[in-house]
N, C-alpha and C. Protein backbone atom coordinates (compact mmCIF):
# COMPACT_ATOMS: atom_id res chain seq x y z
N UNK A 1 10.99 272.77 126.39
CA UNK A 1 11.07 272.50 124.97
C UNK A 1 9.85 271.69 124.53
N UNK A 2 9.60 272.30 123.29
CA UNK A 2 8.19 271.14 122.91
C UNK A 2 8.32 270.23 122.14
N UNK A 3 7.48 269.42 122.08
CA UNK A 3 7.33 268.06 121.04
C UNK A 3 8.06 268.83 119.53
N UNK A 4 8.68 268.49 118.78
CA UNK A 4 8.40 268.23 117.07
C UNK A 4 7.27 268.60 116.57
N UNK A 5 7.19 269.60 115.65
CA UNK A 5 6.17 270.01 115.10
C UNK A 5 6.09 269.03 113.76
N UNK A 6 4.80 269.14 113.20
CA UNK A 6 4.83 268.39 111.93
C UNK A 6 5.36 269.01 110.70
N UNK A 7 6.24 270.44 110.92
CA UNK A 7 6.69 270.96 109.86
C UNK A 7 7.83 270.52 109.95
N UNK A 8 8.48 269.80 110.85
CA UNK A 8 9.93 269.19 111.06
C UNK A 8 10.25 267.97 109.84
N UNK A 9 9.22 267.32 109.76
CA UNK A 9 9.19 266.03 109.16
C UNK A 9 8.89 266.65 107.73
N UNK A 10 9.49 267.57 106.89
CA UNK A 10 9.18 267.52 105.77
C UNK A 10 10.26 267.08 104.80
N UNK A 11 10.32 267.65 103.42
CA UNK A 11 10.64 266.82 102.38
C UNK A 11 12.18 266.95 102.83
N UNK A 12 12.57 268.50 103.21
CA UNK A 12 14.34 268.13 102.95
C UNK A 12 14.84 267.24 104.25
N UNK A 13 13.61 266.59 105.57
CA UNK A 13 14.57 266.20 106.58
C UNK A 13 14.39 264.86 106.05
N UNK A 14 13.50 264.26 105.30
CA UNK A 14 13.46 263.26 104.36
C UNK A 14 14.58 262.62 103.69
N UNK A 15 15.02 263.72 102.87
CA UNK A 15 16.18 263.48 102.11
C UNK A 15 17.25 263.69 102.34
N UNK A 16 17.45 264.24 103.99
CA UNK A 16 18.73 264.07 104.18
C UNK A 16 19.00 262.98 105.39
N UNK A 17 17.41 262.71 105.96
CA UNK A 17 17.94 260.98 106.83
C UNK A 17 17.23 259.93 106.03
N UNK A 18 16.29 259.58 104.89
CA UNK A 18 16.67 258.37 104.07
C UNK A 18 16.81 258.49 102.70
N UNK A 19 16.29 259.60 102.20
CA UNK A 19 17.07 259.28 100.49
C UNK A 19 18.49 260.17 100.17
N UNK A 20 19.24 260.47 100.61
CA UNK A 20 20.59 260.94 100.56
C UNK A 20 21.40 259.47 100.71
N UNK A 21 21.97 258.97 99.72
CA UNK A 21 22.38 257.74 100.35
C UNK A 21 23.78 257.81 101.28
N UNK A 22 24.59 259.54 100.88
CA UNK A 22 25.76 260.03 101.84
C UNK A 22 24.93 260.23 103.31
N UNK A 23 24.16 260.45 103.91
CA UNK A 23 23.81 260.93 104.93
C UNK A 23 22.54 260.34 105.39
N UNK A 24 22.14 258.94 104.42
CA UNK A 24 20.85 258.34 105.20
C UNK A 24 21.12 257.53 106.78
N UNK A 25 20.42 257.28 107.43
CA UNK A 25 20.05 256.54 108.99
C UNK A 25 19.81 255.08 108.54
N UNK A 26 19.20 255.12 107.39
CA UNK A 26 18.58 253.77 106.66
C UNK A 26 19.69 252.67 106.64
N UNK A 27 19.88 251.88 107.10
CA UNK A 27 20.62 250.35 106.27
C UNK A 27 19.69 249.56 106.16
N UNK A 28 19.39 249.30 104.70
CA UNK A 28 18.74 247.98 104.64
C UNK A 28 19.16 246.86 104.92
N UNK A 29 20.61 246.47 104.96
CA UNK A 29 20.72 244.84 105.96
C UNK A 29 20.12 244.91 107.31
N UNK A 30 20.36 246.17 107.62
CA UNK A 30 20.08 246.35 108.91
C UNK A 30 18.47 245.98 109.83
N UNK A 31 17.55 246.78 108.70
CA UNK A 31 16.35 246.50 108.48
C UNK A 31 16.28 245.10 108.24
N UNK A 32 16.72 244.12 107.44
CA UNK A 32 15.80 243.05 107.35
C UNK A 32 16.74 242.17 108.25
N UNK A 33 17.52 242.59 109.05
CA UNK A 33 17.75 241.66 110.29
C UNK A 33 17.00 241.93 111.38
N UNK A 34 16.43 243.20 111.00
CA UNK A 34 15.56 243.96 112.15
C UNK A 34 14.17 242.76 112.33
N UNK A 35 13.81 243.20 111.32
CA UNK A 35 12.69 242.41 110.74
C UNK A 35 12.10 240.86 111.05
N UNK A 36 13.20 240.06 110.73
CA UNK A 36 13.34 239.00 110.69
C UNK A 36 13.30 238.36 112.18
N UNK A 37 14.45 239.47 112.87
CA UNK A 37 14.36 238.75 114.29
C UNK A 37 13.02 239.30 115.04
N UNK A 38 12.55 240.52 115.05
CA UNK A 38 11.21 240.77 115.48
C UNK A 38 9.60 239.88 115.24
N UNK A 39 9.57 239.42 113.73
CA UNK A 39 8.67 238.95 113.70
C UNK A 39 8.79 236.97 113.74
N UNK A 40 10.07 236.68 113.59
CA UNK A 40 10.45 235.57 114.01
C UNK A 40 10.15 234.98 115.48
N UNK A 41 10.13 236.54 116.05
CA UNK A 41 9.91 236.04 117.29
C UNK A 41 8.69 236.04 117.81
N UNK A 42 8.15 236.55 117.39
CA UNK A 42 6.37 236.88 117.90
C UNK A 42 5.53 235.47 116.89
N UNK A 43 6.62 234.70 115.84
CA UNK A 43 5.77 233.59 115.00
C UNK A 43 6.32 232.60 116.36
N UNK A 44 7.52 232.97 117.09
CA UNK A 44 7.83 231.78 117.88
C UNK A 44 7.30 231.79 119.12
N UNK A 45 6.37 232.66 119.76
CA UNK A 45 6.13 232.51 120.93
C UNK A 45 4.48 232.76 120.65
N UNK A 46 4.11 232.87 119.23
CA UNK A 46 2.73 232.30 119.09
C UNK A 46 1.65 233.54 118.93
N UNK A 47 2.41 234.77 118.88
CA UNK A 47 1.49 236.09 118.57
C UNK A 47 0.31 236.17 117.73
N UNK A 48 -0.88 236.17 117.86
CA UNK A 48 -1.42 235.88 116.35
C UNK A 48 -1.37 237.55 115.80
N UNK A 49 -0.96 237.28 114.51
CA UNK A 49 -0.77 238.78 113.61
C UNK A 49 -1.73 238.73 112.97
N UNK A 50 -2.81 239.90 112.47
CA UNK A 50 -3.87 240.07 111.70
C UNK A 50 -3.94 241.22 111.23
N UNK A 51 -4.04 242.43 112.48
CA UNK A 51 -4.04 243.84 112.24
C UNK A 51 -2.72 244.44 112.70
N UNK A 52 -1.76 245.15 111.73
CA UNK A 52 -0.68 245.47 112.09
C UNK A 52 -0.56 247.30 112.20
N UNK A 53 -0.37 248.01 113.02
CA UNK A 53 -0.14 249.46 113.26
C UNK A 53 1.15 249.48 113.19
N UNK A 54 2.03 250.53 112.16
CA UNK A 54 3.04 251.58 112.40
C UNK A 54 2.92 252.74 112.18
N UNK A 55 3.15 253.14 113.61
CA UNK A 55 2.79 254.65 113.91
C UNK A 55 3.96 255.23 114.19
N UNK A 56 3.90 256.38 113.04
CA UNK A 56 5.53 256.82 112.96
C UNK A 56 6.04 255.99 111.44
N UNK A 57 5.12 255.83 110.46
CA UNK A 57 5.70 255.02 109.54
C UNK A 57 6.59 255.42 108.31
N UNK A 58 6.50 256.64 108.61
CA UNK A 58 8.16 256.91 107.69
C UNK A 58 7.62 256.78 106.61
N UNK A 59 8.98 256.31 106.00
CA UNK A 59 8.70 255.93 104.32
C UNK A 59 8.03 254.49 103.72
N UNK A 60 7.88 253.52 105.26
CA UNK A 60 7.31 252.52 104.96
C UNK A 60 8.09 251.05 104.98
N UNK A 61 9.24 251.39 105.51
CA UNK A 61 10.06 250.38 105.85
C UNK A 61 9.51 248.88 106.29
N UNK A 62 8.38 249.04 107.27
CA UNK A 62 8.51 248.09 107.66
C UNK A 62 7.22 247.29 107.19
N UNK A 63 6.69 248.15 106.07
CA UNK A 63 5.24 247.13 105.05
C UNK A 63 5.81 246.02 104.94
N UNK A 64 6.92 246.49 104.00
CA UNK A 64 7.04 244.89 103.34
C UNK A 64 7.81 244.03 104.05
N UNK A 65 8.09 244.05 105.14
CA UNK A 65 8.76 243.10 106.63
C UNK A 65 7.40 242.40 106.64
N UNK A 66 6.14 243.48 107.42
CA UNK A 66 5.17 242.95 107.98
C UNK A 66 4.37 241.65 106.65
N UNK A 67 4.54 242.53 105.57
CA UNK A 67 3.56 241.44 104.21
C UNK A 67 4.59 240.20 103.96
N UNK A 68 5.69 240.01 104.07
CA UNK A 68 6.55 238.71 104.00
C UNK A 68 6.10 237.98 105.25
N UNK A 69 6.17 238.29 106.37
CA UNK A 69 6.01 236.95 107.34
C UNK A 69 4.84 237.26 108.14
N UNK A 70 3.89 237.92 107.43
CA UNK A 70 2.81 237.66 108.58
C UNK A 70 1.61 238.16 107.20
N UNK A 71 1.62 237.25 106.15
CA UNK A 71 1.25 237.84 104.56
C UNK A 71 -0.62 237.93 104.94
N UNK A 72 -1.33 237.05 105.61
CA UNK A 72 -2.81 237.36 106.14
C UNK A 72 -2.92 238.70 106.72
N UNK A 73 -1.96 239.17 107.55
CA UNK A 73 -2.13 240.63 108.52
C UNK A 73 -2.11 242.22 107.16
N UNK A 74 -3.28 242.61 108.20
CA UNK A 74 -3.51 243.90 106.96
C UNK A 74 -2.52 245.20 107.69
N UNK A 75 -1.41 245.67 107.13
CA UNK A 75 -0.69 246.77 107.74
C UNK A 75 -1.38 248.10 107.55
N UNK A 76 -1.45 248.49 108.62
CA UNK A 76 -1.94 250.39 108.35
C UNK A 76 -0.66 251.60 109.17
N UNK A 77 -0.01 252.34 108.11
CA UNK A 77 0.48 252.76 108.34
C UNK A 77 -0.18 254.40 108.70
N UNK A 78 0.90 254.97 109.59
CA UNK A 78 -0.44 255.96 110.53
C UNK A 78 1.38 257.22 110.16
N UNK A 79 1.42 258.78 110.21
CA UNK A 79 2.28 259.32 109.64
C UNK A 79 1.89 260.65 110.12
N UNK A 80 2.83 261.35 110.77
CA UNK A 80 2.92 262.54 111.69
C UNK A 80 3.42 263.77 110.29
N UNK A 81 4.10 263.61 109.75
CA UNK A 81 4.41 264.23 108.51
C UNK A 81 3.35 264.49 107.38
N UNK A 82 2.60 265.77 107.26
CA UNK A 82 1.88 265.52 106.03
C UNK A 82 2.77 265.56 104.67
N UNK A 83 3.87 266.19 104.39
CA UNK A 83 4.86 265.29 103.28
C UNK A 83 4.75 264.01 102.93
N UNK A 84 4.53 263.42 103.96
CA UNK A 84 4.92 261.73 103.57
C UNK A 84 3.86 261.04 103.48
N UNK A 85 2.49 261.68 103.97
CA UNK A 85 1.39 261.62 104.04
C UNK A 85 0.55 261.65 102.29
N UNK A 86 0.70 263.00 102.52
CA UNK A 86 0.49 262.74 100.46
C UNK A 86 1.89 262.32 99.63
N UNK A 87 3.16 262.00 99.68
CA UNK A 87 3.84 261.29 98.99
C UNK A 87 3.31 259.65 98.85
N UNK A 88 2.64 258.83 100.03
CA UNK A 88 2.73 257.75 100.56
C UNK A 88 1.33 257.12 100.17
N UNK A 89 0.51 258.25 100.96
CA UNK A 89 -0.62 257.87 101.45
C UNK A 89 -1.05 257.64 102.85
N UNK A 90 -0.24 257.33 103.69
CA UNK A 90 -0.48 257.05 104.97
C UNK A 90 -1.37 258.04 106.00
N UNK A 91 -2.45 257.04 106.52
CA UNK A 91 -3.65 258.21 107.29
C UNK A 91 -2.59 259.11 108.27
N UNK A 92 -3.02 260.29 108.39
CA UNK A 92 -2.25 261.29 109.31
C UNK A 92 -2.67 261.27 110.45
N UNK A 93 -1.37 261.59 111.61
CA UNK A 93 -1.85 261.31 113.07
C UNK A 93 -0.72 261.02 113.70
N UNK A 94 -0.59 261.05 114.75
CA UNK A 94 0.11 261.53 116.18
C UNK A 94 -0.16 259.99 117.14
N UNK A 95 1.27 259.45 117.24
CA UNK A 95 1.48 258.07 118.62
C UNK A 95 0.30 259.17 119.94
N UNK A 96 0.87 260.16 119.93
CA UNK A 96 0.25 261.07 120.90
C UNK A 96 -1.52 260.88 121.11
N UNK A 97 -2.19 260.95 120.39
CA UNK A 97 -3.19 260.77 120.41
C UNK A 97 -4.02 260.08 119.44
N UNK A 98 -3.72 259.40 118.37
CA UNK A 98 -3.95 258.21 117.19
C UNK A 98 -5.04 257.21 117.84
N UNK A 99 -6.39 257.65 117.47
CA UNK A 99 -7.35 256.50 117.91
C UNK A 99 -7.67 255.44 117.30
N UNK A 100 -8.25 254.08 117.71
CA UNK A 100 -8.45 253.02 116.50
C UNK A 100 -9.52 252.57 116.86
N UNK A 101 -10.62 252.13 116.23
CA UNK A 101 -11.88 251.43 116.61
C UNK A 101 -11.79 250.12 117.65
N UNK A 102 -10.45 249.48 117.25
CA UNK A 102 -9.85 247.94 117.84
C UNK A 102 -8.60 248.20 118.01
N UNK A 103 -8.15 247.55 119.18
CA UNK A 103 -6.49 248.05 119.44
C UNK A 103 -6.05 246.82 118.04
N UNK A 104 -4.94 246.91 118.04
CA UNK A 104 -4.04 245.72 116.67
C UNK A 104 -3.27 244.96 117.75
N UNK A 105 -2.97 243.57 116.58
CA UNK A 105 -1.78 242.94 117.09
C UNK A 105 -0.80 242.92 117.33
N UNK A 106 -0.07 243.57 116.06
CA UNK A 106 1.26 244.02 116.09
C UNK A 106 1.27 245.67 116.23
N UNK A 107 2.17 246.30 116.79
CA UNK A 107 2.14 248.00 116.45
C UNK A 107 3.63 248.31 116.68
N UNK A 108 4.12 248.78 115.75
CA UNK A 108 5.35 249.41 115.66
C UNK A 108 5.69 250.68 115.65
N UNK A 109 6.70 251.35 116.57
CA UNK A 109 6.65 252.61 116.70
C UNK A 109 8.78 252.55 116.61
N UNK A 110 9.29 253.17 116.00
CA UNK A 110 10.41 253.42 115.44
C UNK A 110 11.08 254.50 115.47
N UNK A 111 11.65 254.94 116.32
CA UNK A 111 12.22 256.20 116.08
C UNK A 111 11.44 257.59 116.48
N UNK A 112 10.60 257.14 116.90
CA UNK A 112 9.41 258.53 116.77
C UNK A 112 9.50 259.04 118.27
N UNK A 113 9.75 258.38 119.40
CA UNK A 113 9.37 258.53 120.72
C UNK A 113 10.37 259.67 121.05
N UNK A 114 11.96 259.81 120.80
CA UNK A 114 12.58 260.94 121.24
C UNK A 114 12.60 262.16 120.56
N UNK A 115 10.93 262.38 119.80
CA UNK A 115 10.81 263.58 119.22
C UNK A 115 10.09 264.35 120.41
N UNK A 116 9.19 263.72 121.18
CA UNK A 116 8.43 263.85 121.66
C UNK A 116 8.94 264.64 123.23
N UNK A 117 7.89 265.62 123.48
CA UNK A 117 8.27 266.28 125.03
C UNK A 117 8.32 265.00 126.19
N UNK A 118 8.71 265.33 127.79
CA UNK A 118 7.99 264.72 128.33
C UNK A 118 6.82 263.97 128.42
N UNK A 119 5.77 265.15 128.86
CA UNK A 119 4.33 265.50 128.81
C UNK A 119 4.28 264.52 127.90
N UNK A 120 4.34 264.58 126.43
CA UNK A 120 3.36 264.11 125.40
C UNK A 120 4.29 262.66 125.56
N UNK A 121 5.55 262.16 125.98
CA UNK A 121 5.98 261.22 125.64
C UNK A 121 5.16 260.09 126.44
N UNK A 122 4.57 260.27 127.92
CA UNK A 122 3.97 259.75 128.65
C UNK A 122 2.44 259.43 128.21
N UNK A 123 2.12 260.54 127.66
CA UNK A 123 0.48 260.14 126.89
C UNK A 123 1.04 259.42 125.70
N UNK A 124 1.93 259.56 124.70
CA UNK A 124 2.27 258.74 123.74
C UNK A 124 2.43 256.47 124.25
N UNK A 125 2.80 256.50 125.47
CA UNK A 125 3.14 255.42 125.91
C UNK A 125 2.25 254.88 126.52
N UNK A 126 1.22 255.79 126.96
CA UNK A 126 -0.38 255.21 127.45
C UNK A 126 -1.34 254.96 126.38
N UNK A 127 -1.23 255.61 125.32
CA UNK A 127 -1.76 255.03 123.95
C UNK A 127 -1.27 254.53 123.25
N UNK A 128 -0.08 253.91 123.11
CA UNK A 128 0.35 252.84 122.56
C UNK A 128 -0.32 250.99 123.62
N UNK A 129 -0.79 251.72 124.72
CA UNK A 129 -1.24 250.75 126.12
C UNK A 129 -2.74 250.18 125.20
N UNK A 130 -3.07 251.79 124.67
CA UNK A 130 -4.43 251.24 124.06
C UNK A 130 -4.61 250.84 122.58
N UNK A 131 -3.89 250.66 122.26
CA UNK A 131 -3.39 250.46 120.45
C UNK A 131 -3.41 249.06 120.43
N UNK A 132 -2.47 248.69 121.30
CA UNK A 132 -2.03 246.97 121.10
C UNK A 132 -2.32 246.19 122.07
N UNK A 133 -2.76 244.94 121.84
CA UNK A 133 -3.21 244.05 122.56
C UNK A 133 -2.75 242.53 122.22
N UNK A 134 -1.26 242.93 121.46
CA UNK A 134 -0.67 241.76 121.24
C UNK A 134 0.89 242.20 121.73
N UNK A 135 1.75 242.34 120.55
CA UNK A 135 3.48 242.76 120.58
C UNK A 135 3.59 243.89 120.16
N UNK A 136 4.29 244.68 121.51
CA UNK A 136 5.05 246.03 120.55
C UNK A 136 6.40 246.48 119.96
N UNK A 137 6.47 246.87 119.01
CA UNK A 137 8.11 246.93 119.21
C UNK A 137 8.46 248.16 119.18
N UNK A 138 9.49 248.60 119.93
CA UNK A 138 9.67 250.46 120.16
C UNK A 138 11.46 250.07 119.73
N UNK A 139 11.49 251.19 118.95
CA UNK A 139 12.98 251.79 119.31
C UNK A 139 12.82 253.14 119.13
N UNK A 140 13.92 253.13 120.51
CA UNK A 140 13.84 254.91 120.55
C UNK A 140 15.47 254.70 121.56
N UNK A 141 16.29 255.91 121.47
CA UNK A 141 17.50 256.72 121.60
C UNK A 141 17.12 257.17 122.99
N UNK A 142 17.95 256.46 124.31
CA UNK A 142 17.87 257.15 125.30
C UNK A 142 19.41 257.72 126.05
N UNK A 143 19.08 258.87 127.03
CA UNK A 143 20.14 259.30 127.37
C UNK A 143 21.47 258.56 127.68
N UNK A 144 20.98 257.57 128.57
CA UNK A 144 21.92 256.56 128.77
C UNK A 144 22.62 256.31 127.13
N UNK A 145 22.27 255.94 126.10
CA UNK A 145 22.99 255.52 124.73
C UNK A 145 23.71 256.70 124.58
N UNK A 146 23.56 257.92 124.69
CA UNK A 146 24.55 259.04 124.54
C UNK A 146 25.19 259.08 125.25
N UNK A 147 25.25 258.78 126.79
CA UNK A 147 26.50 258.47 127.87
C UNK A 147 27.34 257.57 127.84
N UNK A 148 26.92 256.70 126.73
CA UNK A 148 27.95 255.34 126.60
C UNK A 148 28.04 255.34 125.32
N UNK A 149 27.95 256.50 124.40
CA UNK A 149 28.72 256.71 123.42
C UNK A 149 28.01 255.32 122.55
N UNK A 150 27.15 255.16 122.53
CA UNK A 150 26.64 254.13 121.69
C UNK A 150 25.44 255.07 120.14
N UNK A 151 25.44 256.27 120.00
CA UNK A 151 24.95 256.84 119.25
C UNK A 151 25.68 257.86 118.01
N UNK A 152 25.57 257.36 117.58
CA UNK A 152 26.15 258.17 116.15
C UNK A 152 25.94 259.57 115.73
N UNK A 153 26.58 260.42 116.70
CA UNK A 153 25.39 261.84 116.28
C UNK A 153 25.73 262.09 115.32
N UNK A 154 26.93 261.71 113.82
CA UNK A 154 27.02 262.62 112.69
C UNK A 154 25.82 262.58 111.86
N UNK A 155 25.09 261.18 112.39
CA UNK A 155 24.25 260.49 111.48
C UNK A 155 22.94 261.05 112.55
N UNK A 156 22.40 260.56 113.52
CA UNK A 156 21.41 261.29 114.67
C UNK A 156 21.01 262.80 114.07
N UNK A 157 19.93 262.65 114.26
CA UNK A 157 19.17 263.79 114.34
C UNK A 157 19.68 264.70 115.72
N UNK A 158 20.42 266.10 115.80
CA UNK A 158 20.46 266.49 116.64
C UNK A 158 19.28 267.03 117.58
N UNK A 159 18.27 267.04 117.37
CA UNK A 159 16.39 267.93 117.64
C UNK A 159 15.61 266.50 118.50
N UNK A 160 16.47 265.41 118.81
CA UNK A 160 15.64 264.48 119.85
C UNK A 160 15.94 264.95 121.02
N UNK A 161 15.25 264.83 121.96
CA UNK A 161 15.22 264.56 123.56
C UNK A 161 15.90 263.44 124.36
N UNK A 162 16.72 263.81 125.16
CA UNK A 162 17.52 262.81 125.59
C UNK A 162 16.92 262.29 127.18
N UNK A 163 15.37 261.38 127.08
CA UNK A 163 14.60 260.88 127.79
C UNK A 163 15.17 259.69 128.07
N UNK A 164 15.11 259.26 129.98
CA UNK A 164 16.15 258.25 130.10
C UNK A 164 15.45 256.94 130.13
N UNK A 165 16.05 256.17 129.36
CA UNK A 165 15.57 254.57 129.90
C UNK A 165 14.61 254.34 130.65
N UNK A 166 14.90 254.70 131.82
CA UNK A 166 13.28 254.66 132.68
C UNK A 166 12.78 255.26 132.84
N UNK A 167 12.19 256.25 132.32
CA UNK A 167 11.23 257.26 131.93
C UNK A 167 9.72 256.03 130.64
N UNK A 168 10.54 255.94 129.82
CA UNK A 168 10.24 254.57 128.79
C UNK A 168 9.85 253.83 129.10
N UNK A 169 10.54 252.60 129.98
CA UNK A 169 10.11 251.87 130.93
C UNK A 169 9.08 251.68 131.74
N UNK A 170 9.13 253.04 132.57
CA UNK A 170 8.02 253.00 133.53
C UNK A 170 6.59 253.24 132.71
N UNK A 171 6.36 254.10 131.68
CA UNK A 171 5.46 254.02 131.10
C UNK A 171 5.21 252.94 130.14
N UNK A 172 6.06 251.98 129.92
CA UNK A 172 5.80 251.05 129.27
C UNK A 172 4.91 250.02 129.88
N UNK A 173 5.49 249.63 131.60
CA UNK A 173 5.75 248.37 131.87
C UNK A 173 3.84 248.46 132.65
N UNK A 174 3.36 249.58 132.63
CA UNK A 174 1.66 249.95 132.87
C UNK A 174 0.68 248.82 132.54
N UNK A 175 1.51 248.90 130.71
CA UNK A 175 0.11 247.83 130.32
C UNK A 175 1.35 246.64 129.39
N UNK A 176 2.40 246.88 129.41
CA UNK A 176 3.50 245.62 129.10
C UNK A 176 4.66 244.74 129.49
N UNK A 177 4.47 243.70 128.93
CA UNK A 177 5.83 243.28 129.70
C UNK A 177 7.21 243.42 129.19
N UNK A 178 8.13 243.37 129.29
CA UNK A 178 9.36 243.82 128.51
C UNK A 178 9.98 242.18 128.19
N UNK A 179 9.95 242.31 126.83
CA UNK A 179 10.56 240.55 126.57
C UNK A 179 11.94 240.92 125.86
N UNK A 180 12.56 241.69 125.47
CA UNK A 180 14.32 242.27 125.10
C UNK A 180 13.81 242.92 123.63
N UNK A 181 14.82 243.32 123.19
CA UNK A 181 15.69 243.33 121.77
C UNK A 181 14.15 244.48 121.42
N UNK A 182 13.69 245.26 122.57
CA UNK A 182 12.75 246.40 121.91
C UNK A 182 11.57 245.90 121.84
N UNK A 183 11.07 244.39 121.93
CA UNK A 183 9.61 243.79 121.66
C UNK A 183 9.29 243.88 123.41
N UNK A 184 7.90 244.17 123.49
CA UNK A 184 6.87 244.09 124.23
C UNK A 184 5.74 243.42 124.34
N UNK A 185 5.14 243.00 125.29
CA UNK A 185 4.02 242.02 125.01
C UNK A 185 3.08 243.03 126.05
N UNK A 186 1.66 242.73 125.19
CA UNK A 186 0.20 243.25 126.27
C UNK A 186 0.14 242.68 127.46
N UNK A 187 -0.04 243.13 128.30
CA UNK A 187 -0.83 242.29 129.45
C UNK A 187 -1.90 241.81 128.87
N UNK A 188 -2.50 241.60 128.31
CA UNK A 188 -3.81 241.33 127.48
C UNK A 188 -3.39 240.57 126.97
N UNK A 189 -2.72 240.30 126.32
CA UNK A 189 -2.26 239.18 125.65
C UNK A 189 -2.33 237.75 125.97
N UNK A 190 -3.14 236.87 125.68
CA UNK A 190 -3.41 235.29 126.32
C UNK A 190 -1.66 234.54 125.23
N UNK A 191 -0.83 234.91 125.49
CA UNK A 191 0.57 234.02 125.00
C UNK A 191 0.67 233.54 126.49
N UNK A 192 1.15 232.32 126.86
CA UNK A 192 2.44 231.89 127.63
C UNK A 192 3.33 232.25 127.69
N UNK A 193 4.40 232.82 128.84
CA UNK A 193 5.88 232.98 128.33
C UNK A 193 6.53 232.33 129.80
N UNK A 194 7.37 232.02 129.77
CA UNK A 194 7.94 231.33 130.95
C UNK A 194 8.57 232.30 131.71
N UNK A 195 8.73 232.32 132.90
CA UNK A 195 9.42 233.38 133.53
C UNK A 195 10.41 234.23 132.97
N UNK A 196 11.27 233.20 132.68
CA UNK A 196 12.81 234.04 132.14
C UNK A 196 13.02 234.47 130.39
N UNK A 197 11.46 234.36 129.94
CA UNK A 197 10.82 235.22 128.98
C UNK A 197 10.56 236.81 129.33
N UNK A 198 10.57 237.07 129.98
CA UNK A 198 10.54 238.61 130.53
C UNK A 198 10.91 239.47 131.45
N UNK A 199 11.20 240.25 131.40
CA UNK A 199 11.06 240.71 132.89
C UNK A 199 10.72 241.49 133.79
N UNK A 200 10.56 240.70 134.91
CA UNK A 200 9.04 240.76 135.33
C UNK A 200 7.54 241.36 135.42
């Protein structure tokens, strides 16, 4: 099976996972608890934020997270969808292969990873290695969450890949460390964290 094409991401899958308000994925409480505890935590363990990447940026959810608590950092949102691309504006491009002159501080990737094949999910997770050189934050739907019934398929996109936990992992942990709740830190990264800040 292959990756998601970019004709997947157009206007009606739009409107039926965030502007349908019967059938959106979207909660905004949800989001700004998202928010709050993500970048709360990267102000508490000393991240410096300047240049912010979301790749995979949707409709833009997480601009105005990033412009409230980190208001100096310039966000660039990066968008696999050309729909949302000219609705938005957001430069077009692929976690898959998305180059940047300078990796960023922050880079957020949301939802985007269980579109993705194998193959491309592994190059997707080695360039996210080269993107950021501060905190990442990933969420993505793995098999394990469908075995423990922790996924909502009325609401789920049925067209993801059910890639397991450590598949993710192992390509994560290359160039990051795993600190919980979906945030990642660079190896590159000059933060402190105390042992039982990560693991291992």
């Amino acid at each position: 099976m292959k990756s998601a094409s970019a004709t997947t991401f157009d206007e009606a899958y739009y409107q039926r996972f965030y502007f349908d308000k019967k059938t959106s994925v979207v909660d905004p409480a949800h989001m700004e608890r998202l928010g709050t505890f993500v970048c709360s935590y990267l102000q508490y363990l000393r991240v410096p934020v300047l240049r912010a990447l979301d790749v995979g940026c949707g409709i833009g959810l997480w601009k105005g997270i990033v412009e409230r608590h980190f208001p100096a950092a310039r966000y660039k949102g990066v968008e696999f969808s050309p729909y949302l691309c000219e609705r938005f504006g957001w430069q077009q491009g692929s976690v898959v292969d998305y180059q940047a002159a300078e990796p960023f501080d922050f880079v957020i990737c949301q939802g985007v990873l269980p579109y993705l094949s194998e193959a491309d999910l592994k190059a997707a997770l080695r360039n996210l290695g080269r993107l950021c050189r501060g905190a990442l934050y990933i969420e993505a739907v793995s098999r394990e969450d469908y075995e423990r019934d922790i996924v909502d398929e009325d609401l789920t996109d049925g067209r993801v890949f059910r890639h397991s936990a450590q598949l993710y992992r192992r390509g994560l942990r290359e160039h990051f460390l795993e600190l919980g709740g979906g945030l990642w830190l660079s190896r590159e990264a000059e933060v402190p964290l105390f042992e039982l800040e990560h693991r291992g």
